[in-house]
N, C-alpha and C. Protein backbone atom coordinates (compact mmCIF):
# COMPACT_ATOMS: atom_id res chain seq x y z
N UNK A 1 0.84 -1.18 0.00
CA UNK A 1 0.00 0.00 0.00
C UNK A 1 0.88 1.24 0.00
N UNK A 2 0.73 2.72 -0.98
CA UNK A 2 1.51 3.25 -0.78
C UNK A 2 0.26 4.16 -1.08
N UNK A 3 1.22 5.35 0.21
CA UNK A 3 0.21 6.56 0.78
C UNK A 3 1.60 7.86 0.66
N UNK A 4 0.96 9.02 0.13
CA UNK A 4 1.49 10.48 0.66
C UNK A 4 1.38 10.56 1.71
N UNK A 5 2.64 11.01 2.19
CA UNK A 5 2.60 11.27 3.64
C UNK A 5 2.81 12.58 3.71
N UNK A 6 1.87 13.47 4.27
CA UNK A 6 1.61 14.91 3.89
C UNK A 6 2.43 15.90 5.75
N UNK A 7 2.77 16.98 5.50
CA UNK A 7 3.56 17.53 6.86
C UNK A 7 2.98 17.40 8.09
N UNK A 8 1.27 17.53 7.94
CA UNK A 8 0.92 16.77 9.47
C UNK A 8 0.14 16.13 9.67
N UNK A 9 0.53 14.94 9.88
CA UNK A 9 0.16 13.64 10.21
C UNK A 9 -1.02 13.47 10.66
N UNK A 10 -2.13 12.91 10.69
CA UNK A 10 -3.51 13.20 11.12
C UNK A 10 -2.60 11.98 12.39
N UNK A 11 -3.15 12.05 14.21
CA UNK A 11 -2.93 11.42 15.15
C UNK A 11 -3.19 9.46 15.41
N UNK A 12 -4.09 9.47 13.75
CA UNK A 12 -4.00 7.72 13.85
C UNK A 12 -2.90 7.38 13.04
N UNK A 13 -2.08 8.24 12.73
CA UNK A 13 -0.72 7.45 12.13
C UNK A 13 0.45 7.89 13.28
N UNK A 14 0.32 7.80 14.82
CA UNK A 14 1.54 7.76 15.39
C UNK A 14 1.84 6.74 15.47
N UNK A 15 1.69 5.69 15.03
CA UNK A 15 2.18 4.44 15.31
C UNK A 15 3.07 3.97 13.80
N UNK A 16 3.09 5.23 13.39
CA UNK A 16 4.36 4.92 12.43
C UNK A 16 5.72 5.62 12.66
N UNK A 17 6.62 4.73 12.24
CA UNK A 17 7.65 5.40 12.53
C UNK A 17 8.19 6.95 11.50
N UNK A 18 8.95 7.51 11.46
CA UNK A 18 9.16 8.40 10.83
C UNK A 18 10.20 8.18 9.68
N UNK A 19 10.37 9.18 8.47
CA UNK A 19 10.85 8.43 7.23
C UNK A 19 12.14 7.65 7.91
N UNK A 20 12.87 6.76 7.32
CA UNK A 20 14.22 6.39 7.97
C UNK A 20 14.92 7.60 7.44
N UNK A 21 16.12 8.01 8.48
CA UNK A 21 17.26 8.75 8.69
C UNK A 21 17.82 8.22 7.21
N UNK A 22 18.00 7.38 7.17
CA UNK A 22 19.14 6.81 5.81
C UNK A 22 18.37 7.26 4.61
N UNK A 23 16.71 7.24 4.07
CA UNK A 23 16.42 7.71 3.20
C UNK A 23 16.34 9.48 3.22
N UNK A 24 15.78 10.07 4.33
CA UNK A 24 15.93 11.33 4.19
C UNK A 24 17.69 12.07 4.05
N UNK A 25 18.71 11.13 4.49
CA UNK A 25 20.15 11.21 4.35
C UNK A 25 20.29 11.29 2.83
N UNK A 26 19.83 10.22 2.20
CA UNK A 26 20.11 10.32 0.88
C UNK A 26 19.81 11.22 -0.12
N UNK A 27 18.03 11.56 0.22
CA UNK A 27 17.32 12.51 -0.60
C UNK A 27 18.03 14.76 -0.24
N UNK A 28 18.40 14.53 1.08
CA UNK A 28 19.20 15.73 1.42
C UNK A 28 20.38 15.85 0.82
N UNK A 29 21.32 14.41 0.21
CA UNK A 29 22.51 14.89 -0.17
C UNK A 29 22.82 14.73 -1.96
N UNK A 30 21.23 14.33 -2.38
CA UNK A 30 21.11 14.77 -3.76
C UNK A 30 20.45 16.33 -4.26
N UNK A 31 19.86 16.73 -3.14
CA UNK A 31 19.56 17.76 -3.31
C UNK A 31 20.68 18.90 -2.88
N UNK A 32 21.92 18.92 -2.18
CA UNK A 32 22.61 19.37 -2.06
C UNK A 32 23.74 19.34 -3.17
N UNK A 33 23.48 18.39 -4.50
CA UNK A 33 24.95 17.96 -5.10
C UNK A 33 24.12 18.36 -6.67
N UNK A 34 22.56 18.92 -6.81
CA UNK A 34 22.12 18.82 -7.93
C UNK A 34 21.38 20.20 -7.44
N UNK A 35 21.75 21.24 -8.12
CA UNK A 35 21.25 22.59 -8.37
C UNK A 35 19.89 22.79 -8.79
N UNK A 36 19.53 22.21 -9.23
CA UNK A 36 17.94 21.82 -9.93
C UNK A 36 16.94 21.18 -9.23
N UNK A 37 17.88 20.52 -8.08
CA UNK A 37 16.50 19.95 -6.94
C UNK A 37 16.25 21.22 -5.47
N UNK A 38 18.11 21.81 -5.74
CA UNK A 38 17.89 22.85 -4.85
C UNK A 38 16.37 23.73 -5.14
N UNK A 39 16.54 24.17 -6.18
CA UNK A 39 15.03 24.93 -6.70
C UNK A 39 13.91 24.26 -6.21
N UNK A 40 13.88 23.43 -6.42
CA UNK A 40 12.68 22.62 -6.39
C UNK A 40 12.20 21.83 -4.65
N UNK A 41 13.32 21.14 -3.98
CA UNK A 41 12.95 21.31 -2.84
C UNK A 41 13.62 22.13 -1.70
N UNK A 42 12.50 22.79 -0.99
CA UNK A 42 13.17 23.53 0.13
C UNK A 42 13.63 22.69 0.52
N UNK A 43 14.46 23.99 1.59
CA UNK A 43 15.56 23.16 2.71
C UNK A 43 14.60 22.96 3.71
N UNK A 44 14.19 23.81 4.17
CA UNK A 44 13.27 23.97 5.45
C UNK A 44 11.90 22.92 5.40
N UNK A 45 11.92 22.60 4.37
CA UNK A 45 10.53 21.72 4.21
C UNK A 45 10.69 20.41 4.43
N UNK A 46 10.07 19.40 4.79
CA UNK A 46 10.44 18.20 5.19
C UNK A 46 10.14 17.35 4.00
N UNK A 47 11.08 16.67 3.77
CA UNK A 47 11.36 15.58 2.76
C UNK A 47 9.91 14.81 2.51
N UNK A 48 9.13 14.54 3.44
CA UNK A 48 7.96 13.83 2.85
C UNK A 48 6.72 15.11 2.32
N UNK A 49 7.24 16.00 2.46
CA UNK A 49 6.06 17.30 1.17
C UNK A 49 7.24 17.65 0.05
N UNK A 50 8.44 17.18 -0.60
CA UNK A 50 9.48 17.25 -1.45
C UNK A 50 8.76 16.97 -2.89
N UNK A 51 8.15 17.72 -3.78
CA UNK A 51 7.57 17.14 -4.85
C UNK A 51 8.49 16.15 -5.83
N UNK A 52 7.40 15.07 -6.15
CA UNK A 52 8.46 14.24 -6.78
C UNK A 52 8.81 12.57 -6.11
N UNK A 53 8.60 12.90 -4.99
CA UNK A 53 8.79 12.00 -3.56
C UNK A 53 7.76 11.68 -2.99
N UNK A 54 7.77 10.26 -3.12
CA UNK A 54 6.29 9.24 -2.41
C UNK A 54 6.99 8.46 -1.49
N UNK A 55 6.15 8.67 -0.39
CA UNK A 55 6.74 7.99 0.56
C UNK A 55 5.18 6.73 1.15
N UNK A 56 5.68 5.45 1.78
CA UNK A 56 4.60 4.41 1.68
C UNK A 56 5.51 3.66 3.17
N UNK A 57 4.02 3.39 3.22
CA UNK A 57 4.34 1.73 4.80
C UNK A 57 4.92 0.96 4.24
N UNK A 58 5.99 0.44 4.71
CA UNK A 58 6.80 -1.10 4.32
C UNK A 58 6.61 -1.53 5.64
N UNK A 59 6.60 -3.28 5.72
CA UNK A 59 6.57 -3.88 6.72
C UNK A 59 8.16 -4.18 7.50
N UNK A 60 8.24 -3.64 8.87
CA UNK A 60 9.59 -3.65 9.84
C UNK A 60 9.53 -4.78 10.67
N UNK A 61 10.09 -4.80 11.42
CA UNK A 61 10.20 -5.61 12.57
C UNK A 61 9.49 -5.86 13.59
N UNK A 62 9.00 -6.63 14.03
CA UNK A 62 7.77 -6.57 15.13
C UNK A 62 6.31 -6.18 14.72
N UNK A 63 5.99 -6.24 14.05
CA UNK A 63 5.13 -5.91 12.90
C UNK A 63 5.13 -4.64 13.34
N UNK A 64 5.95 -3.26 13.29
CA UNK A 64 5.83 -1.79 13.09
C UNK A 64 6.04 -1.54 11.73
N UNK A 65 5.06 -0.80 11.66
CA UNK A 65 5.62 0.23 10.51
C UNK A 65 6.44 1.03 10.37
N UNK A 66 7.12 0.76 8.95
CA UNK A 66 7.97 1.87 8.80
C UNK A 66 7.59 2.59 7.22
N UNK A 67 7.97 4.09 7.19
CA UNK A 67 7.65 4.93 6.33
C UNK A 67 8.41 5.10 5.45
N UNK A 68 8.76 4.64 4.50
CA UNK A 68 10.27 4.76 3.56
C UNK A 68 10.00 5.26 2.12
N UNK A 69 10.90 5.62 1.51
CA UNK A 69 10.68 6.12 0.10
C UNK A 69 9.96 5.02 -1.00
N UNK A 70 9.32 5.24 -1.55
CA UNK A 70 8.60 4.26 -2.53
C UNK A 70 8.70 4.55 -4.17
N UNK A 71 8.74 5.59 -4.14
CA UNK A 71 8.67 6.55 -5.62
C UNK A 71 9.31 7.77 -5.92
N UNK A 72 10.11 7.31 -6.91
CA UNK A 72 11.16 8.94 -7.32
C UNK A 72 10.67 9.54 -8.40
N UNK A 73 9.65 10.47 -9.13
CA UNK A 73 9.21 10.68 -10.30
C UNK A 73 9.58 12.27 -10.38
N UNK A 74 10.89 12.63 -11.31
CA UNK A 74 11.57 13.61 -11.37
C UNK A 74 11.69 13.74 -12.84
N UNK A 75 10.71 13.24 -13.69
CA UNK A 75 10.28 13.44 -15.11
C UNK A 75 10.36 15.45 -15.41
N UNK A 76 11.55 15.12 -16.30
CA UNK A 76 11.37 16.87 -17.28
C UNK A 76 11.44 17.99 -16.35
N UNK A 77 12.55 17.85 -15.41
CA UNK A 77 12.95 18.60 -14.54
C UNK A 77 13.75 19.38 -14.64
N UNK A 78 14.78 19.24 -15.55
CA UNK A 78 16.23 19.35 -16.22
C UNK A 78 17.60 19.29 -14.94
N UNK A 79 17.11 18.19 -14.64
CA UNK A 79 18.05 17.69 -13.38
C UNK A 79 19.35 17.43 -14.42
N UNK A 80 20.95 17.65 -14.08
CA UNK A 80 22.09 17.23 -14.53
C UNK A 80 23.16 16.67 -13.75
N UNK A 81 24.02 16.14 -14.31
CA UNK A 81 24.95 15.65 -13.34
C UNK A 81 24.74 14.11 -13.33
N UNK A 82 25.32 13.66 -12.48
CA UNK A 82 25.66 11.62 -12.23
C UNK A 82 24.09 11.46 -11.18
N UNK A 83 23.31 10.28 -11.55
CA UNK A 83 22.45 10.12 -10.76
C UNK A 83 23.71 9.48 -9.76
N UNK A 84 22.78 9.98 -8.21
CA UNK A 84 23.71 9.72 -7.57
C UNK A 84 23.94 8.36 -6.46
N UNK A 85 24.99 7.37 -6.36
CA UNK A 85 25.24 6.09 -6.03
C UNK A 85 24.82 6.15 -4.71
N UNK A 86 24.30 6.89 -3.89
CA UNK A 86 23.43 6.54 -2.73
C UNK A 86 22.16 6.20 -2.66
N UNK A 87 21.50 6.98 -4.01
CA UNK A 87 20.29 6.31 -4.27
C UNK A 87 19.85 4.92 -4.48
N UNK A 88 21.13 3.86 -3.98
CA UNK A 88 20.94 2.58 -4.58
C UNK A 88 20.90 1.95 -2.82
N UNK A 89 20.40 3.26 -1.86
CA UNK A 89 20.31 2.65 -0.39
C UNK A 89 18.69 3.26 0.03
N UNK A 90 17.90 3.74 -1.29
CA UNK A 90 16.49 3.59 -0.77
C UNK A 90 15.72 1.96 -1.30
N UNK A 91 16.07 1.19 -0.37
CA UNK A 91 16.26 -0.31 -0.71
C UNK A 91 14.32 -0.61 -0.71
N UNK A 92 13.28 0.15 -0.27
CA UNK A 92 12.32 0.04 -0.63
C UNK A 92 11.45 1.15 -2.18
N UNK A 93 12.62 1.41 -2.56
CA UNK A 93 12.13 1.98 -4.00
C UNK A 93 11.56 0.83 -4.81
N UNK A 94 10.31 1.73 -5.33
CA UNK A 94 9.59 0.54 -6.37
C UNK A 94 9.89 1.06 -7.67
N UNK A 95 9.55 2.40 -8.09
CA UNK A 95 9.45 3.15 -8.89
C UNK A 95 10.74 4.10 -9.13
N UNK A 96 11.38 4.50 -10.14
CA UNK A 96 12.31 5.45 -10.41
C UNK A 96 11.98 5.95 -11.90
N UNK A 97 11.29 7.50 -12.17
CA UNK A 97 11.18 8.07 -13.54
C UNK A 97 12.33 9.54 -13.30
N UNK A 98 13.02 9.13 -14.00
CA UNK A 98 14.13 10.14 -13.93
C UNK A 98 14.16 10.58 -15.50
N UNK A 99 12.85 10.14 -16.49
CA UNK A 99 13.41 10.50 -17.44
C UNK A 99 12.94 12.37 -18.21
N UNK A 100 13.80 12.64 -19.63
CA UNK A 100 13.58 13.82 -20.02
C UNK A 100 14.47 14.99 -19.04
N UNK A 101 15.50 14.65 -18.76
CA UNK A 101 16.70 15.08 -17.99
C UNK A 101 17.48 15.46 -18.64
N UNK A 102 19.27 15.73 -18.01
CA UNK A 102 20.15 15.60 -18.25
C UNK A 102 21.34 15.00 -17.86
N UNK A 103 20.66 14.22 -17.33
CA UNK A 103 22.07 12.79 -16.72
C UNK A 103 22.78 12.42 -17.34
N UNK A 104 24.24 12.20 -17.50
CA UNK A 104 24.74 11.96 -17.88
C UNK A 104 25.54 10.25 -16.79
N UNK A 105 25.05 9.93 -16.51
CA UNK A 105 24.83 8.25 -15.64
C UNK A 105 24.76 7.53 -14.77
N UNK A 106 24.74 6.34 -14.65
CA UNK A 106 23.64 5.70 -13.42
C UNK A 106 24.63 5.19 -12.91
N UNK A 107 24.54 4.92 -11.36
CA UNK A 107 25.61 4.03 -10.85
C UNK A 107 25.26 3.29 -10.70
N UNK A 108 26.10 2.04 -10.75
CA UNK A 108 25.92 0.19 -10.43
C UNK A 108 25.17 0.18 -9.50
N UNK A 109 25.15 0.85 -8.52
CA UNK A 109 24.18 0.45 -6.59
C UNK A 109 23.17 0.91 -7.06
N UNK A 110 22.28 0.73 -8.27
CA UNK A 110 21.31 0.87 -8.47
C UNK A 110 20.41 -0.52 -8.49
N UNK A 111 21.78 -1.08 -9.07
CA UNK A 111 21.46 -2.91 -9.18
C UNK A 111 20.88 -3.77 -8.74
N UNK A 112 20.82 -2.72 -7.48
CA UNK A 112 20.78 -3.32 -5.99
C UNK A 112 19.65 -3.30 -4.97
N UNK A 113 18.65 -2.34 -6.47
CA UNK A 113 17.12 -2.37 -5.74
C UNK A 113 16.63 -3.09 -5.90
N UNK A 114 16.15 -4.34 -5.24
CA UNK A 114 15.57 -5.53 -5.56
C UNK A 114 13.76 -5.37 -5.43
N UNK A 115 13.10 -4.60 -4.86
CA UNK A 115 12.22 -3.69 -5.03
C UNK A 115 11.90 -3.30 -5.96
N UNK A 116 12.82 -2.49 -7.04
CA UNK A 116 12.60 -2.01 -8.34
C UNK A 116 11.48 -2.78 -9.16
N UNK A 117 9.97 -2.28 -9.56
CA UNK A 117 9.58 -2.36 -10.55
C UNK A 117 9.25 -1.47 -11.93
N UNK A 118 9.74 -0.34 -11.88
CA UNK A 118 9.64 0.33 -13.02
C UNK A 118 10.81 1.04 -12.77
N UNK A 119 11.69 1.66 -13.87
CA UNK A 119 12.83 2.28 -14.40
C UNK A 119 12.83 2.88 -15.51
N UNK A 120 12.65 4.40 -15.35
CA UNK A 120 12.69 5.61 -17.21
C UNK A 120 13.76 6.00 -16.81
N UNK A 121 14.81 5.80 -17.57
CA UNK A 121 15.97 6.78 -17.45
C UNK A 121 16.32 7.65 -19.15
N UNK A 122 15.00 7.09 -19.92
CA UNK A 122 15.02 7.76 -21.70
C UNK A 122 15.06 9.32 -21.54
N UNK A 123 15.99 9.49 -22.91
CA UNK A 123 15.70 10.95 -23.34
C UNK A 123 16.59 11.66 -22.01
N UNK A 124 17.91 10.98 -21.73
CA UNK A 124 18.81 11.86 -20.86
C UNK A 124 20.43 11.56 -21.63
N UNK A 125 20.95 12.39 -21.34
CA UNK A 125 22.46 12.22 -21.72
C UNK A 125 23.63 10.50 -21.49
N UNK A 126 22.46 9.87 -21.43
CA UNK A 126 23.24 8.45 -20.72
C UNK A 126 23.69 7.97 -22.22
N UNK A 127 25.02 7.32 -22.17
CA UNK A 127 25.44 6.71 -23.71
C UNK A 127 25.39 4.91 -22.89
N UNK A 128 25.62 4.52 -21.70
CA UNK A 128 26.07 3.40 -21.34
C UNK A 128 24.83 3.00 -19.99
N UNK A 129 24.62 2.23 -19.14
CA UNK A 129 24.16 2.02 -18.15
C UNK A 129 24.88 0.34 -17.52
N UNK A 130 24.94 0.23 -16.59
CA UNK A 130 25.90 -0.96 -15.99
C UNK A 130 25.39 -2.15 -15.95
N UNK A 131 25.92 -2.79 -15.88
CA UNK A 131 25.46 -4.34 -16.31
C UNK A 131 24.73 -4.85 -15.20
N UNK A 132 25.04 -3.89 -13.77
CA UNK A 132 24.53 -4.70 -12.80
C UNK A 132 22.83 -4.55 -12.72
N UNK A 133 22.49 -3.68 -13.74
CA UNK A 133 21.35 -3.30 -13.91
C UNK A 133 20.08 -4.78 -14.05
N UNK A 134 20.96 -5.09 -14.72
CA UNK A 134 20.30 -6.76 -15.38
C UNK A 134 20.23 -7.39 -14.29
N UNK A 135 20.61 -7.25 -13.12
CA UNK A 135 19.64 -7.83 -12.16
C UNK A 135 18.43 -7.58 -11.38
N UNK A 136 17.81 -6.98 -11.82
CA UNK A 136 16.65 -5.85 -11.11
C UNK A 136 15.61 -7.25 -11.60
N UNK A 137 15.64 -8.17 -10.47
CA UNK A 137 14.41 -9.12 -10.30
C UNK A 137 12.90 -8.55 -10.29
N UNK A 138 12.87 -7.42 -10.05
CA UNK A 138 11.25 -7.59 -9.68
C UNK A 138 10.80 -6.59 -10.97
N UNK A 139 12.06 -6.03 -11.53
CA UNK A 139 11.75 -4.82 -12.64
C UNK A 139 10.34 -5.58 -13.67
N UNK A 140 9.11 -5.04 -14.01
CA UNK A 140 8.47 -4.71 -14.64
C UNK A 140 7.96 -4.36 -15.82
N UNK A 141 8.47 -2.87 -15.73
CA UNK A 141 8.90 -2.09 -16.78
C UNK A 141 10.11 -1.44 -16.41
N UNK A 142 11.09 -1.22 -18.02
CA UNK A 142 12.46 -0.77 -18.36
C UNK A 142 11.92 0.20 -19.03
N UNK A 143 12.47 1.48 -19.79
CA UNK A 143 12.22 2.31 -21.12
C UNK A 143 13.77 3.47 -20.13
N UNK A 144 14.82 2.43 -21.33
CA UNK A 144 16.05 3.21 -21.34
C UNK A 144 16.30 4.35 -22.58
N UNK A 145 15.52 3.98 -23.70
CA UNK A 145 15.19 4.97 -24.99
C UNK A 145 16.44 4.46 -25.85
N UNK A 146 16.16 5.00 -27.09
CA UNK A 146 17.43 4.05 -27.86
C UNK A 146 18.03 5.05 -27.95
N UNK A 147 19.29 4.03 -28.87
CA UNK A 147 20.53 4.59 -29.09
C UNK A 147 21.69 4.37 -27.94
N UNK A 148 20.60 3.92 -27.22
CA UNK A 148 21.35 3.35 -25.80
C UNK A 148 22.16 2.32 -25.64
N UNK A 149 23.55 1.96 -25.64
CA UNK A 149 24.44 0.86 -25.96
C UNK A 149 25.20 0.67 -24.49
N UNK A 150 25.29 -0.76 -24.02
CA UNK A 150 26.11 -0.76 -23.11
C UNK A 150 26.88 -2.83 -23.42
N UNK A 151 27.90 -2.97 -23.29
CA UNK A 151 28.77 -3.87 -23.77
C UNK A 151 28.48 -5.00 -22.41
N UNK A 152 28.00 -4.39 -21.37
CA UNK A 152 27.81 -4.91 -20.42
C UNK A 152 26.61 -5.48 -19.74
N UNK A 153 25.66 -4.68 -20.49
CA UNK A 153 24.21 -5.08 -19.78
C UNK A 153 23.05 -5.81 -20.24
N UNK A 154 22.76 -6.78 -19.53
CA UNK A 154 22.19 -7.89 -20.41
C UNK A 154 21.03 -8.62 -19.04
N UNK A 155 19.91 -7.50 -19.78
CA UNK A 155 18.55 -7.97 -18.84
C UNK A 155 17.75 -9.27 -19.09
N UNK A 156 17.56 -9.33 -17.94
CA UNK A 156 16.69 -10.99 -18.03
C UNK A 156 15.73 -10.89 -17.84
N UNK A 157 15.27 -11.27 -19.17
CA UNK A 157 14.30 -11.38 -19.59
C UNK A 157 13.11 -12.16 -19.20
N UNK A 158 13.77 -13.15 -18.16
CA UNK A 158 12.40 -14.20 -17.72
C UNK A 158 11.40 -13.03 -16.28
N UNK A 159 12.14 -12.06 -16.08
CA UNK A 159 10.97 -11.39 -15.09
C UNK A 159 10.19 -10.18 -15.45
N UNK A 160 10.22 -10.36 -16.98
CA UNK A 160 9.20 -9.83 -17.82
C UNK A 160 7.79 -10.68 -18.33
């Protein structure tokens, strides 16, 4: 189930925990390294009203909830620069549309979202993407856009 989690909490969701430290860590230090998210999200504003950013219940420990990133949709933003290799530690990402950008490329610890069911990275400056990509078990949907060549990456096809 995935829900907006809006700045104040109506009082029957205290029994969730708050985003994890490690995803709001990550989403603060892409917005610090990409000029284009500066615009777009305040500093002062809290990461779960960050447009662009869905945040959803995943199941924790003890049966608590926890609140973690679910969805990155940063479509035609004119974001530039390296998507960045921490993003491959919001380990409950389902969704990533990064496309109609200017990226110029993805890091391997992306590989590593096993979560991942959809991935746009078309229509950005990428010439290559990493092989470790081809392991994204739960991926869905791909749309890397052509012209797109990589010597290395070779998706499997049986979790389509």
């Amino acid at each position: 189930m995935q829900r907006r989690v809006s700045r104040s909490m109506p009082a029957e969701t205290a029994d969730f925990i708050s985003p994890r430290v490690t995803d709001e860590n990550v989403l603060r230090a892409w917005r610090a390294e990409c000029p284009e998210l500066r615009a777009l999200w305040g500093e002062s504003a809290p990461v779960t009203a960050w447009k662009g950013v869905t945040f959803g219940e995943t199941g924790g420990a003890n049966g608590v909830r926890v609140v973690r990133v679910v969805r990155i949709a940063l479509e035609k933003r004119g974001l530039t620069g390296d998507v960045p290799a921490a993003l491959g530690g919001l380990t409950a990402l389902t969704w990533l549309n990064l496309e109609g950008n200017q990226l110029t490329s993805v890091p391997a610890e992306l590989g590593g979202l096993t979560a991942l069911t959809g991935l746009s990275l078309s229509r950005n400056r990428l010439t290559s993407v990493p092989g470790r990509l081809g392991g994204l078990t739960a991926l869905t949907s791909l749309d890397l856009g052509r012209g797109l060549h990589s010597s290395t990456f070779q998706l499997n096809r049986s979790h389509f």
